[in-house]
Protein backbone atom coordinates (compact mmCIF):
# COMPACT_ATOMS: atom_id res chain seq x y z
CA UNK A 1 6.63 -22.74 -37.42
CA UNK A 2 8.14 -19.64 -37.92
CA UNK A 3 5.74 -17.46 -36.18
CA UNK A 4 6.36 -19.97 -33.00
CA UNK A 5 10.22 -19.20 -33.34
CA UNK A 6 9.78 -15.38 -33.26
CA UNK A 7 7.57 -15.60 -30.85
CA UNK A 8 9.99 -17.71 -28.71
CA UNK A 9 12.96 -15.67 -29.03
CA UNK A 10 11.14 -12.30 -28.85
CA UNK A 11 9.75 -13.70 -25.44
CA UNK A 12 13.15 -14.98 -24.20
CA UNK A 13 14.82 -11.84 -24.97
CA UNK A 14 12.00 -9.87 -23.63
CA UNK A 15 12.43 -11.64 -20.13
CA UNK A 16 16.36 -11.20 -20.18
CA UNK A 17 16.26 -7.71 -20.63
CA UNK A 18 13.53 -7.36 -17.62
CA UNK A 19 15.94 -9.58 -15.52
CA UNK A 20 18.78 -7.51 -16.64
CA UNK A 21 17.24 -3.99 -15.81
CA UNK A 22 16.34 -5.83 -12.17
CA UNK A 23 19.22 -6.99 -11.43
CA UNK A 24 21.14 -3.19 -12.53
CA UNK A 25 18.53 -1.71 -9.79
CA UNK A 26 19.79 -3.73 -6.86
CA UNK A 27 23.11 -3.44 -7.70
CA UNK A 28 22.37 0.67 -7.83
CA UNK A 29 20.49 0.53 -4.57
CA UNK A 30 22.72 -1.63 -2.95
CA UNK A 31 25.76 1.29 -3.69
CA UNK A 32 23.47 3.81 -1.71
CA UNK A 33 21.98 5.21 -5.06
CA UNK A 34 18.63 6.59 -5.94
CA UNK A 35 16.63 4.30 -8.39
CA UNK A 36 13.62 4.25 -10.25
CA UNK A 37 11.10 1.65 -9.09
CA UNK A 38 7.97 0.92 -11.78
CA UNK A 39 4.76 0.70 -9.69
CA UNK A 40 1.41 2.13 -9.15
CA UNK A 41 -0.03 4.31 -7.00
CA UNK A 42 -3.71 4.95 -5.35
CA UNK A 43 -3.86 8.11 -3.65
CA UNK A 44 -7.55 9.17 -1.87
CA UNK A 45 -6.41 12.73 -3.29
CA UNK A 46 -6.03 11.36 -6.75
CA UNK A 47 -9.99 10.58 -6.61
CA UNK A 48 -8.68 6.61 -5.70
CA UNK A 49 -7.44 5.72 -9.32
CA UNK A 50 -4.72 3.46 -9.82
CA UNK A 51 -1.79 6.19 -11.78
CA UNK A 52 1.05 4.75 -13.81
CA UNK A 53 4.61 6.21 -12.67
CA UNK A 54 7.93 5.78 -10.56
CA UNK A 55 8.93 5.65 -7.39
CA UNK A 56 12.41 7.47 -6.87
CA UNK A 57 13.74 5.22 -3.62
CA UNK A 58 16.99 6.25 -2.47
CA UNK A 59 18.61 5.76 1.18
CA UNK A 60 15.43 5.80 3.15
CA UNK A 61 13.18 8.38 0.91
CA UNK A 62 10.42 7.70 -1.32
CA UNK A 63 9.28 10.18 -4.07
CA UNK A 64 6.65 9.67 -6.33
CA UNK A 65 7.11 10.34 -10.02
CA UNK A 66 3.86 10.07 -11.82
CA UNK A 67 4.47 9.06 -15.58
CA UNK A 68 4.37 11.40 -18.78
CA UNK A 69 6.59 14.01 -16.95
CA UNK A 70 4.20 16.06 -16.29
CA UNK A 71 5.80 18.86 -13.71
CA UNK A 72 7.90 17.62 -10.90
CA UNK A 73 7.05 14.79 -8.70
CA UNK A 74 3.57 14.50 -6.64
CA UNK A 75 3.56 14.69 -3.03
CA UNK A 76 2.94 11.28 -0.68
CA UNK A 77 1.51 12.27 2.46
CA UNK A 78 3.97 12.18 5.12
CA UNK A 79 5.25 9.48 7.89
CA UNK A 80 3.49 6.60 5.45
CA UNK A 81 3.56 3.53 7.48
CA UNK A 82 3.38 0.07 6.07
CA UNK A 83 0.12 -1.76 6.87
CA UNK A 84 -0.05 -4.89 4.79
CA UNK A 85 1.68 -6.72 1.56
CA UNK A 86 -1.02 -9.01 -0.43
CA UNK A 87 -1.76 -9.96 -3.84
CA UNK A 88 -4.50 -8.05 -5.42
CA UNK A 89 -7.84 -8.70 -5.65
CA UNK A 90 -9.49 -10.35 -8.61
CA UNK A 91 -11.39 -6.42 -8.54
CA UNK A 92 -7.92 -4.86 -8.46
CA UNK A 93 -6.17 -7.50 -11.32
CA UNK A 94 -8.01 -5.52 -13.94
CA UNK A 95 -6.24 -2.75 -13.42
CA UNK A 96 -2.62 -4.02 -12.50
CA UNK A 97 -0.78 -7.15 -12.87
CA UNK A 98 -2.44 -10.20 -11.10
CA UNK A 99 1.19 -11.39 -10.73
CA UNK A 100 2.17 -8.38 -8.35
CA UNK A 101 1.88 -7.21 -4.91
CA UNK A 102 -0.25 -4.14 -3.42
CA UNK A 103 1.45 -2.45 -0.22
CA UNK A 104 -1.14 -0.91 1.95
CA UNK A 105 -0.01 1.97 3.70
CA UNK A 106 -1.48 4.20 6.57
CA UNK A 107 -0.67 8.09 6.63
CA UNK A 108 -2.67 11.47 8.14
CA UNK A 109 -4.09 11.80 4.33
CA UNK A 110 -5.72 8.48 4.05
CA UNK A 111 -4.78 5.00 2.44
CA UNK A 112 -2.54 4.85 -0.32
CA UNK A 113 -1.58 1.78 -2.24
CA UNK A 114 1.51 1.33 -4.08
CA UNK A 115 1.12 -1.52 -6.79
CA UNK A 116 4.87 -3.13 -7.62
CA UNK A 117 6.45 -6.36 -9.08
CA UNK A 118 7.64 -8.99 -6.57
CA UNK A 119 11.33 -8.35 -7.74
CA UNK A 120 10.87 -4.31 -7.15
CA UNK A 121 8.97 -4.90 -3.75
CA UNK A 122 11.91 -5.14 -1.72
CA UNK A 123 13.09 -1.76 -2.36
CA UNK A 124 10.08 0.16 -1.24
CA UNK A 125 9.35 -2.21 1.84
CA UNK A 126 13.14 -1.24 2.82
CA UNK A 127 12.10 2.08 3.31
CA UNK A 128 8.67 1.87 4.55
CA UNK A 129 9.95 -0.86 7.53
CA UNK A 130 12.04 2.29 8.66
CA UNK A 131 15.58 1.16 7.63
CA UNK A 132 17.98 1.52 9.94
CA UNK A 133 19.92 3.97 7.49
CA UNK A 134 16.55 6.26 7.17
CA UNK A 135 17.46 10.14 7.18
CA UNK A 136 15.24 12.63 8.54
CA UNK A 137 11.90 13.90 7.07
CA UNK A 138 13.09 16.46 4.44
CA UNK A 139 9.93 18.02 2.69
CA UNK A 140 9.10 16.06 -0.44
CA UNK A 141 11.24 13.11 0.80
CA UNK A 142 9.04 10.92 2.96
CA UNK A 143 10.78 8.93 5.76
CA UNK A 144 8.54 6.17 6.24
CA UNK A 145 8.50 5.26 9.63
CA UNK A 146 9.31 8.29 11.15
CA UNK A 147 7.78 10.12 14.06
């Protein structure tokens, strides 16, 4: 009985503090700000493995961050354009969250995928849909969208 307890309230505070942390990120993007969005990322120049990381989103740029801090942040390819949102395949569960979305995009480079929570998807579709607010193509910032 005691077990079921912990177990309870180490869940419930679990899922407030994700909620919490979610909830700080809009409120940070919606002030213009640069935040840190947890997702995955399948690059063809990565050898097409799924790599743990961050995706630094701030008024219409994209940076990749891959985790361990390993040197500064890996390049996207350029002008990545949005293809398709869907859930991932039964294939593609083992190796991210059944519960999340995979957003297809197109570039010069290849495909690359970008594996994020529901909740976090917003933020990268806002750039990748070309956001009114987008700023030119700046190097390592990626405009997605762009010409």
């Amino acid at each position: 009985m005691v077990e079921l307890v912990a177990v309870l309230v180490g869940g419930g505070t679990a899922a407030w503090l994700l909620r919490r942390k979610g909830r700080q990120r809009a409120e940070s993007a919606a002030r213009g700000e640069t935040i840190a969005v947890p997702c995955l990322v399948r690059h063809p120049v990565r050898g097409g493995r799924w790599k743990r990381g961050r995706m630094l989103v701030g008024p219409g740029s994209m940076v990749w961050r891959p985790a361990g801090g390993h040197g500064g942040p890996d390049r996207l390819p350029p002008r990545l354009r949005k293809v398709e949102v869907r859930r991932p395949t039964w294939k593609e569960a083992l190796w991210i969250n059944g519960g999340g979305l995979v957003i297809e995009c197109a570039s010069a480079e290849g495909e690359v995928w970008i594996g994020v929570m529901p909740r976090e998807a917003g933020h990268l579709l806002h750039v990748l849909d070309g956001d009114p607010r987008t700023s030119p193509d700046t190097g390592d910032r990626i405009v997605a969208g762009g010409t």
